[in-house]
N, C-alpha and C. Protein backbone atom coordinates (compact mmCIF):
# COMPACT_ATOMS: atom_id res chain seq x y z
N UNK A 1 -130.80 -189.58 62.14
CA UNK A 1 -131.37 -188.85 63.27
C UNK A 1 -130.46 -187.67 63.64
N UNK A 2 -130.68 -185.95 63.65
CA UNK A 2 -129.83 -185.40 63.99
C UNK A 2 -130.07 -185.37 65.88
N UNK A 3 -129.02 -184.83 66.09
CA UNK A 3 -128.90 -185.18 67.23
C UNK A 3 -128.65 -183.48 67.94
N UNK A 4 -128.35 -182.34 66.86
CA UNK A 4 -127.75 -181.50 67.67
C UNK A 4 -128.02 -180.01 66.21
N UNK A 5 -128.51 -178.82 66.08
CA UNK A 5 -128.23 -178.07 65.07
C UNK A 5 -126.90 -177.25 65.41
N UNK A 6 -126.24 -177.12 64.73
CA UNK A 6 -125.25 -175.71 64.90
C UNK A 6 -125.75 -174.23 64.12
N UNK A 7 -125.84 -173.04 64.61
CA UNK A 7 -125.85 -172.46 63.96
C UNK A 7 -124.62 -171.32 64.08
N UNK A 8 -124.60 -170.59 63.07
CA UNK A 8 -123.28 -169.09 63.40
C UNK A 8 -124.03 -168.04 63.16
N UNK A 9 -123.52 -166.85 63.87
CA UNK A 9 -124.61 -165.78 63.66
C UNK A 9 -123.86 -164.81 63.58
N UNK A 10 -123.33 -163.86 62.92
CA UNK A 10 -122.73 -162.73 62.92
C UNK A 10 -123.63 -161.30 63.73
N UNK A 11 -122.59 -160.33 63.92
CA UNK A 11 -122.77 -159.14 64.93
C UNK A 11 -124.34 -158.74 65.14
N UNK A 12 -124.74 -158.76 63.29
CA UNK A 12 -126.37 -158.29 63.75
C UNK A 12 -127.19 -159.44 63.33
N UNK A 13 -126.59 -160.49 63.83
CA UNK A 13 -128.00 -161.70 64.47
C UNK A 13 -128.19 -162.00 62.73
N UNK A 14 -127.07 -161.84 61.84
CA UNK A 14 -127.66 -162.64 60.29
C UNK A 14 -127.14 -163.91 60.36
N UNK A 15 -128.09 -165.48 60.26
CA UNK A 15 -127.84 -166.82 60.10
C UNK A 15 -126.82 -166.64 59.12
N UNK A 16 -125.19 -166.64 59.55
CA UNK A 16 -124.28 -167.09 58.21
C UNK A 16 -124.24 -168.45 57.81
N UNK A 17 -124.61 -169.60 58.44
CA UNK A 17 -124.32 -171.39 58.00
C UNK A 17 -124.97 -171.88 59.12
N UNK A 18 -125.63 -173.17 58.90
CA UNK A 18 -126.21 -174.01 59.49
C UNK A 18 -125.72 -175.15 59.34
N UNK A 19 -125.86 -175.91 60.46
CA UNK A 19 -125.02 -177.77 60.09
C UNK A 19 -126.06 -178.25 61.33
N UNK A 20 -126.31 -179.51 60.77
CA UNK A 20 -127.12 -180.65 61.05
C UNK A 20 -126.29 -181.95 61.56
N UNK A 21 -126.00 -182.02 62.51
CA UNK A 21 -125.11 -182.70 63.51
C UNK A 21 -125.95 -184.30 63.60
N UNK A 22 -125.85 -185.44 63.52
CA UNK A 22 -125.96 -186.59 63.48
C UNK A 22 -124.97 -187.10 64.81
N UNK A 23 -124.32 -186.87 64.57
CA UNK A 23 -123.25 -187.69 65.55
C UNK A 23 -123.64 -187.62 66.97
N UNK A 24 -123.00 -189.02 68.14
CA UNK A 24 -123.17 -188.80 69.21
C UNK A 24 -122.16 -188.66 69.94
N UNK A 25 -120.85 -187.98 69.30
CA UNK A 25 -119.68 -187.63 69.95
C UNK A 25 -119.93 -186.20 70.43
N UNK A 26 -118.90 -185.99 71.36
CA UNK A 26 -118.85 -184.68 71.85
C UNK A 26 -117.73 -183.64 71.04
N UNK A 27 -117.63 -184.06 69.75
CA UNK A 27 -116.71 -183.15 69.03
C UNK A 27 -117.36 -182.86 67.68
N UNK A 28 -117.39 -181.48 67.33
CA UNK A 28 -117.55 -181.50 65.62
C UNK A 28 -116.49 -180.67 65.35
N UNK A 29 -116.33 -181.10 64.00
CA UNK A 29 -115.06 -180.12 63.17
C UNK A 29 -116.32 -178.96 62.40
N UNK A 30 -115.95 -177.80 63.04
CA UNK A 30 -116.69 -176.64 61.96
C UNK A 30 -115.83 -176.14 60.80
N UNK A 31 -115.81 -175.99 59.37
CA UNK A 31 -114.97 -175.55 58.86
C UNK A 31 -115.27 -173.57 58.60
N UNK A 32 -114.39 -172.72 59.49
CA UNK A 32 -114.76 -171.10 59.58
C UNK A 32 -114.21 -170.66 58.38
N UNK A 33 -113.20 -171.24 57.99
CA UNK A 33 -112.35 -170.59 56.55
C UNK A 33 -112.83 -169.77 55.89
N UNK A 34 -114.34 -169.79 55.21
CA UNK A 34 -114.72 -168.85 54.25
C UNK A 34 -115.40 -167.61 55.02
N UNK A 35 -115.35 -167.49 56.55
CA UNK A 35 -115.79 -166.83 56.66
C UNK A 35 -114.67 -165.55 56.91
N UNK A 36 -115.38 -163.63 56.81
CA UNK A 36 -114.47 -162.82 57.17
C UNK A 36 -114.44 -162.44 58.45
N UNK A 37 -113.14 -162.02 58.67
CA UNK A 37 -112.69 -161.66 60.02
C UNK A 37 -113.59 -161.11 60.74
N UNK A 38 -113.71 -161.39 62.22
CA UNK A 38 -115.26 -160.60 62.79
C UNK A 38 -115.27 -161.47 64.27
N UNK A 39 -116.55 -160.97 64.61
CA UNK A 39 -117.16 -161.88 65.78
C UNK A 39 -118.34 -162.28 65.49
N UNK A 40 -118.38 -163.66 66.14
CA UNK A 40 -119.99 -164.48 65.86
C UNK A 40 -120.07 -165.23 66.70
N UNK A 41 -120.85 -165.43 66.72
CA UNK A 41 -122.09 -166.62 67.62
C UNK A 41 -122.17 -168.07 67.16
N UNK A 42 -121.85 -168.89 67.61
CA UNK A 42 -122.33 -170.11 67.74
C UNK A 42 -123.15 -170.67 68.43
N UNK A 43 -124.26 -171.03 67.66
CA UNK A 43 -125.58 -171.47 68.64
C UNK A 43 -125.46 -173.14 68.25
N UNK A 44 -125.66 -173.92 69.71
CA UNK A 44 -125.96 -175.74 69.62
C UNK A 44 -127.28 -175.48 70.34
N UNK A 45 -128.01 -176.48 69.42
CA UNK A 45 -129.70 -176.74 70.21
C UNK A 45 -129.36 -178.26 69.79
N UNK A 46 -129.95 -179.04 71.01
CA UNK A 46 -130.07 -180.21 71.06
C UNK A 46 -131.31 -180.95 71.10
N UNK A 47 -131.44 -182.05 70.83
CA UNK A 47 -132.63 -182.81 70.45
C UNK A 47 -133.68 -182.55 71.64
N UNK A 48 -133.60 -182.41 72.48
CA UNK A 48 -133.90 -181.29 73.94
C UNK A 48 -134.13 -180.25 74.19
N UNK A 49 -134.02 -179.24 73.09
CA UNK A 49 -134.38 -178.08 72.97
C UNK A 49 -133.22 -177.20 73.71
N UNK A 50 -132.35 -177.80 74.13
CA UNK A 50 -131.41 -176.77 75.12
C UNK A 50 -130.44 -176.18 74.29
N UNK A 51 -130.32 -174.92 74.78
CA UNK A 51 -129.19 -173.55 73.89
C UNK A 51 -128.31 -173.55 74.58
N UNK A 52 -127.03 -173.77 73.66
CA UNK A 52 -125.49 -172.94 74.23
C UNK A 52 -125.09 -172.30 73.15
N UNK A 53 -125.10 -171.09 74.01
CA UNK A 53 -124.37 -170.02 72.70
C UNK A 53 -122.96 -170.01 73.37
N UNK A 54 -121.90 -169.79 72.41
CA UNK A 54 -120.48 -169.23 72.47
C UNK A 54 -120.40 -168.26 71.39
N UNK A 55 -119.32 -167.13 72.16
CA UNK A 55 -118.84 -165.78 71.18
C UNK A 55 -117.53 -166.66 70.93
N UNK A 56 -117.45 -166.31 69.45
CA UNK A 56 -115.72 -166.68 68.46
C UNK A 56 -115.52 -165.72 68.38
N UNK A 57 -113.95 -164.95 67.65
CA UNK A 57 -113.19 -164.49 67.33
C UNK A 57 -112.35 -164.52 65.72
N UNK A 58 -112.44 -164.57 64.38
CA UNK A 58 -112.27 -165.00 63.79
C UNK A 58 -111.38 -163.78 63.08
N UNK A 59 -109.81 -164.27 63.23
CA UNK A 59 -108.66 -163.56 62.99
C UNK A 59 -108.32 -163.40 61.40
């Protein structure tokens, strides 16, 4: 059962990775490594339909 989508979105709104969240903890490990330096978006939608976006920083 997922429980939660993640998505990342770079500057002009392109889907870079998607993850399918199962868990019912309040932590996931994202791995950013392959991505290049920049700013993006992290979008969580929950089994609820509710959005939290956060802006990253990726040095």
């Amino acid at each position: 059962m997922v429980n939660q989508e993640i998505s990342i979105y770079n500057l002009v709104e392109q889907k870079v990775n998607t993850l399918l969240s199962s868990k019912s903890q309040n932590k996931q490990v994202i791995d950013l490594s392959k991505l290049p330096s920049g700013i993006y978006f992290i979008q969580f939608v929950n089994k609820q339909q509710q959005v939290v976006t956060k802006k990253i920083s990726i040095k």
